[in-house]
Protein backbone atom coordinates (compact mmCIF):
# COMPACT_ATOMS: atom_id res chain seq x y z
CA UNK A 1 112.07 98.22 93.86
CA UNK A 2 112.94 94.56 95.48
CA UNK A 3 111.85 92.97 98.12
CA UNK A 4 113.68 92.91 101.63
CA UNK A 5 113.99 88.85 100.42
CA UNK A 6 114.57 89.25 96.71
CA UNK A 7 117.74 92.04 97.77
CA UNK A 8 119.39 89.88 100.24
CA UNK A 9 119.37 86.84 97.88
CA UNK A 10 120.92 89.14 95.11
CA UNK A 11 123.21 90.21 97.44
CA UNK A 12 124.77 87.05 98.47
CA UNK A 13 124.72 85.61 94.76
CA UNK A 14 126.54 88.42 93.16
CA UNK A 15 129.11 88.19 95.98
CA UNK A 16 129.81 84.43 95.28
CA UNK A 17 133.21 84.43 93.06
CA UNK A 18 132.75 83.88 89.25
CA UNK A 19 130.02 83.09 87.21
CA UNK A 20 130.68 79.47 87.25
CA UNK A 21 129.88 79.62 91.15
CA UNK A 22 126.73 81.76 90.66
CA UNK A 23 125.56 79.36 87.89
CA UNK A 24 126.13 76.22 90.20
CA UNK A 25 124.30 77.93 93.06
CA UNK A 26 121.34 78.98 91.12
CA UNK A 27 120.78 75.82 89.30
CA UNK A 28 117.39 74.62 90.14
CA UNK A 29 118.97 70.75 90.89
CA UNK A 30 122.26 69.25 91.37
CA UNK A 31 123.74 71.68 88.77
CA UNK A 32 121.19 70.89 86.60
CA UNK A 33 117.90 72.16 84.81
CA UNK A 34 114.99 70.54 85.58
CA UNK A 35 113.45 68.79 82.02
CA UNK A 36 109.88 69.92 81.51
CA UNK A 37 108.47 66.74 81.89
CA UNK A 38 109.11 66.58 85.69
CA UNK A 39 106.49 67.55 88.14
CA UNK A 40 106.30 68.94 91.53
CA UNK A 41 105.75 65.97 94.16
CA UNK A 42 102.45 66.23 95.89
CA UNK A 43 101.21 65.34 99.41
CA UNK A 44 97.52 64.72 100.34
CA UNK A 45 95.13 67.48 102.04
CA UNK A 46 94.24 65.27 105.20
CA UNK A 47 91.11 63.57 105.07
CA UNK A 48 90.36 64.36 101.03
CA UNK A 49 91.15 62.99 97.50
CA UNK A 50 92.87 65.75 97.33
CA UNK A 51 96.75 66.83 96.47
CA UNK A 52 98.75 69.61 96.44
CA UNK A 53 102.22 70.17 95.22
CA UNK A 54 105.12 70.49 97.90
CA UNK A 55 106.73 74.28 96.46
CA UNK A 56 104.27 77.03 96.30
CA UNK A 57 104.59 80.88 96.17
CA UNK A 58 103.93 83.52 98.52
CA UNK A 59 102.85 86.21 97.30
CA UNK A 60 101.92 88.67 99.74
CA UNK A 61 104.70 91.17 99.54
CA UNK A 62 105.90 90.75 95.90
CA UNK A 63 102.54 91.78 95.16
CA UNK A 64 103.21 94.81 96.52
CA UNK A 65 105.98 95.74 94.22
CA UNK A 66 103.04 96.00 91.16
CA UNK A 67 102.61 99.35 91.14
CA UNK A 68 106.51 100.01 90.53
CA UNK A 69 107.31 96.73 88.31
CA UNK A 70 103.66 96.23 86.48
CA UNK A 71 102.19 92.33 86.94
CA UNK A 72 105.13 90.54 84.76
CA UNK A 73 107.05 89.77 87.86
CA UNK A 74 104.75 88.26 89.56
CA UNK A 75 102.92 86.50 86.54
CA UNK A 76 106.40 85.39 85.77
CA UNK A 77 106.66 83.35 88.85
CA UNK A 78 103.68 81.83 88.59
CA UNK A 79 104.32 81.04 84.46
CA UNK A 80 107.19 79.12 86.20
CA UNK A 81 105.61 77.59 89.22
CA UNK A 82 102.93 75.89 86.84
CA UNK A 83 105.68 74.56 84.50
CA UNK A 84 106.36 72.15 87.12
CA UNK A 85 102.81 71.52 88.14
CA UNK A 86 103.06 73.52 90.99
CA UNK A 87 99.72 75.79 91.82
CA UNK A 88 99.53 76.74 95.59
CA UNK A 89 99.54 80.75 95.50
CA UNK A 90 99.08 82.07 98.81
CA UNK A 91 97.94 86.01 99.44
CA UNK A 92 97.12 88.46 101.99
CA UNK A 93 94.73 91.95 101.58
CA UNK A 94 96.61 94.83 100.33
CA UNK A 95 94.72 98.00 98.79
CA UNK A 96 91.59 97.32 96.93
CA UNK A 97 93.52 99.01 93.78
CA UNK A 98 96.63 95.87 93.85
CA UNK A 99 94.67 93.20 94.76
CA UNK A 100 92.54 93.99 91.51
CA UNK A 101 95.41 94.36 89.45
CA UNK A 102 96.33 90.76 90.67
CA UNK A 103 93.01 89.83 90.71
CA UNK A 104 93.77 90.17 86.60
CA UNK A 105 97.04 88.16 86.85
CA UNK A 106 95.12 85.23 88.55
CA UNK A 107 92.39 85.34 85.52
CA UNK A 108 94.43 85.81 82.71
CA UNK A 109 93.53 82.69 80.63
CA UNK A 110 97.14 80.95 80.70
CA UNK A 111 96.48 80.96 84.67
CA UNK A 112 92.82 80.90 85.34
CA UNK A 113 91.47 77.67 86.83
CA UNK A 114 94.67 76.08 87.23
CA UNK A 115 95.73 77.49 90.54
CA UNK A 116 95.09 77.15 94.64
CA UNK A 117 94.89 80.37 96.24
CA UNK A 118 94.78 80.40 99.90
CA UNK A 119 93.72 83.89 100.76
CA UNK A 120 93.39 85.48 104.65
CA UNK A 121 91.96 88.14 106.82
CA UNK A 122 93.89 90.69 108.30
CA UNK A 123 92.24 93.07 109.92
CA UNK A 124 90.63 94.11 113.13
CA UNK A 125 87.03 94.08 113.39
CA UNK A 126 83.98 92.11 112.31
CA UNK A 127 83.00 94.65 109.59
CA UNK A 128 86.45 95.33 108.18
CA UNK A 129 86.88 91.08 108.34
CA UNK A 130 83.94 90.75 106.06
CA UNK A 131 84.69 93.26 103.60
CA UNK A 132 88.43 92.03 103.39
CA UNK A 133 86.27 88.06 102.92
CA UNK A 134 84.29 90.12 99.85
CA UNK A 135 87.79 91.74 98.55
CA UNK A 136 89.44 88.59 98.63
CA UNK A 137 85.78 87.17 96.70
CA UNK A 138 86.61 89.78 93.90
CA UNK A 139 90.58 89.21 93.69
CA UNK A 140 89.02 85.84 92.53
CA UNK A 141 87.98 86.31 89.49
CA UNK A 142 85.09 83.83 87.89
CA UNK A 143 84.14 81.98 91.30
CA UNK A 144 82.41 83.00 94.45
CA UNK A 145 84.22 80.24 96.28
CA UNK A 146 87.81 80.76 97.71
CA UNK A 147 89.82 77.49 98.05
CA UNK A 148 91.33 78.51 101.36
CA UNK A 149 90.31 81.37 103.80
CA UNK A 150 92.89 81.74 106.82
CA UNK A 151 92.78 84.43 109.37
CA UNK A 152 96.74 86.05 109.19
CA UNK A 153 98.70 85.87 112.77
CA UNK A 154 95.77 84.81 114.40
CA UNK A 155 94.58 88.61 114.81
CA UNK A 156 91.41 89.52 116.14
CA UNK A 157 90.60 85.74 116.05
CA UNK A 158 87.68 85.36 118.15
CA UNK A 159 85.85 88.24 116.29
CA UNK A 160 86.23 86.39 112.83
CA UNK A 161 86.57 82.78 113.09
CA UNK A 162 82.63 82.56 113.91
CA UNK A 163 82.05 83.75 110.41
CA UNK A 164 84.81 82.26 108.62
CA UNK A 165 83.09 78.83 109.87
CA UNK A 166 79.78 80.17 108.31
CA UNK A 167 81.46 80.89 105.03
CA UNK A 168 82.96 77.13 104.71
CA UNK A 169 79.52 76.02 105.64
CA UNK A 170 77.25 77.94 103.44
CA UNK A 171 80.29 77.08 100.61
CA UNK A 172 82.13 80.49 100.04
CA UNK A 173 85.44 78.83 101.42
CA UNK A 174 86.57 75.07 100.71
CA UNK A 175 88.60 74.99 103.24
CA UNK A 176 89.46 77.10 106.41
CA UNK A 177 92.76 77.71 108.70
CA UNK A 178 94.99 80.49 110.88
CA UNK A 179 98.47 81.43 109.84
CA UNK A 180 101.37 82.46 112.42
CA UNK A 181 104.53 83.76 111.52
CA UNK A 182 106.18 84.56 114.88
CA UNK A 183 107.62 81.74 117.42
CA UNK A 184 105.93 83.69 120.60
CA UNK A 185 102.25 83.30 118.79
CA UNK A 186 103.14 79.32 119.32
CA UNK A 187 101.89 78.42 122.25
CA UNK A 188 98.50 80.49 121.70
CA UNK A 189 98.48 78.63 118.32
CA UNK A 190 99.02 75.20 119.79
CA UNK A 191 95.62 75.71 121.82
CA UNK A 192 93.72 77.23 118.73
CA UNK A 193 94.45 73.72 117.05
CA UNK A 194 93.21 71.78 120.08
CA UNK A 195 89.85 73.79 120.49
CA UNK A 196 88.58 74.70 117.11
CA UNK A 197 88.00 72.53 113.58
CA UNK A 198 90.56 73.64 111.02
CA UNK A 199 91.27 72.44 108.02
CA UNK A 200 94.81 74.11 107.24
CA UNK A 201 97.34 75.60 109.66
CA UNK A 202 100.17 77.89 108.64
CA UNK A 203 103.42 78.55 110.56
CA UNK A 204 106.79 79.40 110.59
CA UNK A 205 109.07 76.81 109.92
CA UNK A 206 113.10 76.27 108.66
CA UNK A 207 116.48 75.50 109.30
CA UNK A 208 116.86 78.46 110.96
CA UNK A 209 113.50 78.23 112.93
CA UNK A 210 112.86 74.45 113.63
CA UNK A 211 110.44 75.04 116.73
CA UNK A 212 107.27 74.37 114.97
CA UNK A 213 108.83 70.65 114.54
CA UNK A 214 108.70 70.49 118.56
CA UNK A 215 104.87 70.87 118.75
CA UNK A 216 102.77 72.19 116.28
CA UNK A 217 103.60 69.45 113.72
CA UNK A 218 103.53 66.57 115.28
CA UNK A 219 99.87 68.02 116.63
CA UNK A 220 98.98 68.87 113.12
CA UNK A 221 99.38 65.46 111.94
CA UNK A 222 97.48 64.09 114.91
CA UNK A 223 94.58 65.93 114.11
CA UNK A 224 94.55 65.54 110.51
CA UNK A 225 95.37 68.96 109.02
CA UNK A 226 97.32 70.56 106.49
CA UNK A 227 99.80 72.20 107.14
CA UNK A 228 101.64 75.54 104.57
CA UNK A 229 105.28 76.96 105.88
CA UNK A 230 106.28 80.46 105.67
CA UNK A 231 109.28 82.57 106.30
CA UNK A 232 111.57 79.65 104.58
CA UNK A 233 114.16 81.74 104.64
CA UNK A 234 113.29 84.19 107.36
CA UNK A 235 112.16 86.82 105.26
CA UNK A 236 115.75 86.79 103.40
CA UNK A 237 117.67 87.52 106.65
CA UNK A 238 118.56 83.92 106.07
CA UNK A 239 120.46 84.67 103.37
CA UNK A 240 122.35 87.15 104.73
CA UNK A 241 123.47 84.52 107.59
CA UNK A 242 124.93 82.25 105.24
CA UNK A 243 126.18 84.96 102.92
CA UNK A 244 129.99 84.10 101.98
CA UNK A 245 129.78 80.49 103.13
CA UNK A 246 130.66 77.86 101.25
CA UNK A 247 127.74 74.89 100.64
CA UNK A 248 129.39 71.95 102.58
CA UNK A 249 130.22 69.22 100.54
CA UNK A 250 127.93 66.53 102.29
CA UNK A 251 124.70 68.76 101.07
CA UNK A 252 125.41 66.55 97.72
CA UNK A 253 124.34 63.71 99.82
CA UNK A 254 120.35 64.92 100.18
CA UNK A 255 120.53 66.35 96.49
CA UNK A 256 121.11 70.07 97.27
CA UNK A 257 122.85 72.38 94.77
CA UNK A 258 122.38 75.53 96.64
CA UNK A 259 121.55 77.57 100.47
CA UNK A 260 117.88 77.54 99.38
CA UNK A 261 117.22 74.04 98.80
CA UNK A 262 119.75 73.71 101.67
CA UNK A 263 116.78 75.31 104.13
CA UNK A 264 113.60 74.36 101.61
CA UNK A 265 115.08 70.82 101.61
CA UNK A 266 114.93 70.89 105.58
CA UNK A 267 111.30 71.87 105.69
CA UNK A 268 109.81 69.21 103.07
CA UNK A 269 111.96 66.71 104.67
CA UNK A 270 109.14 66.88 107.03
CA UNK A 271 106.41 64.35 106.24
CA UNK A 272 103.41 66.51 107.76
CA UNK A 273 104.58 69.93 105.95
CA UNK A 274 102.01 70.18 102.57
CA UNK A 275 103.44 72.90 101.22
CA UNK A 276 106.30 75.12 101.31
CA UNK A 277 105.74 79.15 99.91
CA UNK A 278 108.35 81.01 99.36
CA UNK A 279 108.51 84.41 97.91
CA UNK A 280 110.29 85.88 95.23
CA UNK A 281 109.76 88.19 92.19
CA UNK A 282 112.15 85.89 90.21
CA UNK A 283 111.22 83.13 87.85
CA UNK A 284 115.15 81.69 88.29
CA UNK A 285 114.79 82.14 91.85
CA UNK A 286 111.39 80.22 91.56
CA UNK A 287 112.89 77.36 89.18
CA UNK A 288 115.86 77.14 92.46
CA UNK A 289 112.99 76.86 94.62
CA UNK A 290 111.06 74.52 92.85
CA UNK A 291 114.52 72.00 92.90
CA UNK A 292 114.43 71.16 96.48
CA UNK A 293 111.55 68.99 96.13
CA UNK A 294 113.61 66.60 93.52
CA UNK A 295 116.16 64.40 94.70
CA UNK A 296 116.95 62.87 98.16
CA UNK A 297 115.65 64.52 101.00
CA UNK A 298 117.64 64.84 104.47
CA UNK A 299 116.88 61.86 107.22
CA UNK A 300 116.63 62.98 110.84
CA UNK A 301 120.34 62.66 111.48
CA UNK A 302 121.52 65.05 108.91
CA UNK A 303 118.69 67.24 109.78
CA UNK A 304 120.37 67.42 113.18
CA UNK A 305 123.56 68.14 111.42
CA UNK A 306 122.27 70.98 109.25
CA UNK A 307 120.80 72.56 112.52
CA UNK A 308 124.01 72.30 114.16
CA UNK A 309 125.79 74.06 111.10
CA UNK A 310 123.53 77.05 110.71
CA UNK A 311 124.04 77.68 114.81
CA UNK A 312 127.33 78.76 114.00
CA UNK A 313 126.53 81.66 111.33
């Protein structure tokens, strides 16, 4: 079982022509493999000594596919991920009985205490929003406190954001934020931002879907937050778009070797975006993934230009 993501990426590199075009594609860096001695670039958490590096992985829905594929997927991503000093692993509730099983991914020794995990609420209800605050408590193996605690797509906000302020005060959260995925939750979003303290925000954001760009993150870097990205490639539809279509040539001048970095590169060109997760049950997807943030990086005028080019697909 794959991933709507994972299936669409397959798709489009088993349709490129040759191996030698498949290999080139899904090098993680100008053709290249990345030597183990390079490291993810990090960018600050606003207003703390601390850093996080620029390629994480979400890991909401390849979590799901544990009870088909077992946990060495998923703990294969991350195995990757932390080769290059990444460790941002964002998650969302599933069943009690999947989050435990990668509740013993995230404390098997090789990963324990080496990782972020940003974990959410999404649910409606105070009582269903505090048990999902205690599930996410014991997906978290060894430590009562979660790094990050975001309520998902801003639902039933008002119910839980009074207690997910009382769980970063009495210390069960580090750090709180909201997450939006969809372009219409914007606006509603934007006035979140302006009314309430957060210390993370987490939007859509990509070639494909530059809005956040117009509002949200120049407002996040007023206000001193961090900021995650999701749907970098809109939940693998991108992939379908640019499906059959040759790289152009003048992505060699930012350092991209493939359509991935081609939208990843995009987003972390960005100065306010802190992270990037994208999903995938792949470690050689991951590795891809993990390429954009080496190299050049696009300036405003090719961003333009790689906006104008994805219009037409």
């Amino acid at each position: 079982m794959t991933t709507p993501s994972e299936t669409t990426r397959r798709d489009f590199l088993m349709g490129l022509a040759g191996a030698g075009a498949l290999l080139a594609t899904r090098a993680p860096a100008l053709g290249r493999t990345l030597s183990a001695q390079e490291t993810l670039p990090t960018r600050p958490i606003p207003g703390t000594e601390e850093t996080l590096p620029i390629v994480g992985f979400g890991s909401s829905k390849p979590v799901l596919e544990i009870p088909t594929e077992g946990t060495e997927p998923v703990a294969g991503v991350i195995r990757m991920l932390l080769e290059y000093g990444g460790r941002v692993v964002d998650t969302s509730p599933r069943t009690p009985e999947i989050d435990a099983e990668f509740g013993q991914v995230l404390a098997a020794p090789e990963f324990s205490g080496r990782l972020f995990v940003a974990t959410k609420i999404n649910t409606d209800g105070e009582a269903s929003g505090i048990e999902q605050m205690r599930q996410n408590q014991g997906m978290v193996v060894g430590s009562r406190t979660l790094d990050l605690l975001q309520v998902e797509s801003m639902r039933d906000l008002d119910v839980h954001w009074p207690n997910v302020r009382r769980w970063k005060d009495s210390g069960e959260a580090r750090y709180i934020g909201v997450t939006t995925s969809s372009i219409g939750q914007h606006e509603a979003f934007e006035a979140f931002m302006r009314a309430e303290p957060l210390d993370f925000v987490q939007v859509n954001y990509s070639v494909m879907e530059p809005n956040a760009e117009d509002r949200l993150l120049p407002l996040a870097q007023d206000l001193g937050l961090a900021v995650l990205i999701n749907r970098p490639f809109m939940n693998g539809s991108y992939f379908g778009r640019v499906s059959g279509r040759e790289l152009p040539e003048w992505a060699a001048e930012f350092d991209c070797a493939s359509w991935a970095q081609f939208s990843l590169k995009y987003i972390l060109a960005h100065p306010t975006v802190t992270c990037a997760l994208t999903e995938t049950t792949n470690p050689e997807h991951m590795a891809e993934n993990i390429g954009s943030a080496f190299g050049r990086l696009p300036d405003e005028a090719t961003k333009r230009r790689m906006r104008d080019l994805v219009q037409e697909f």
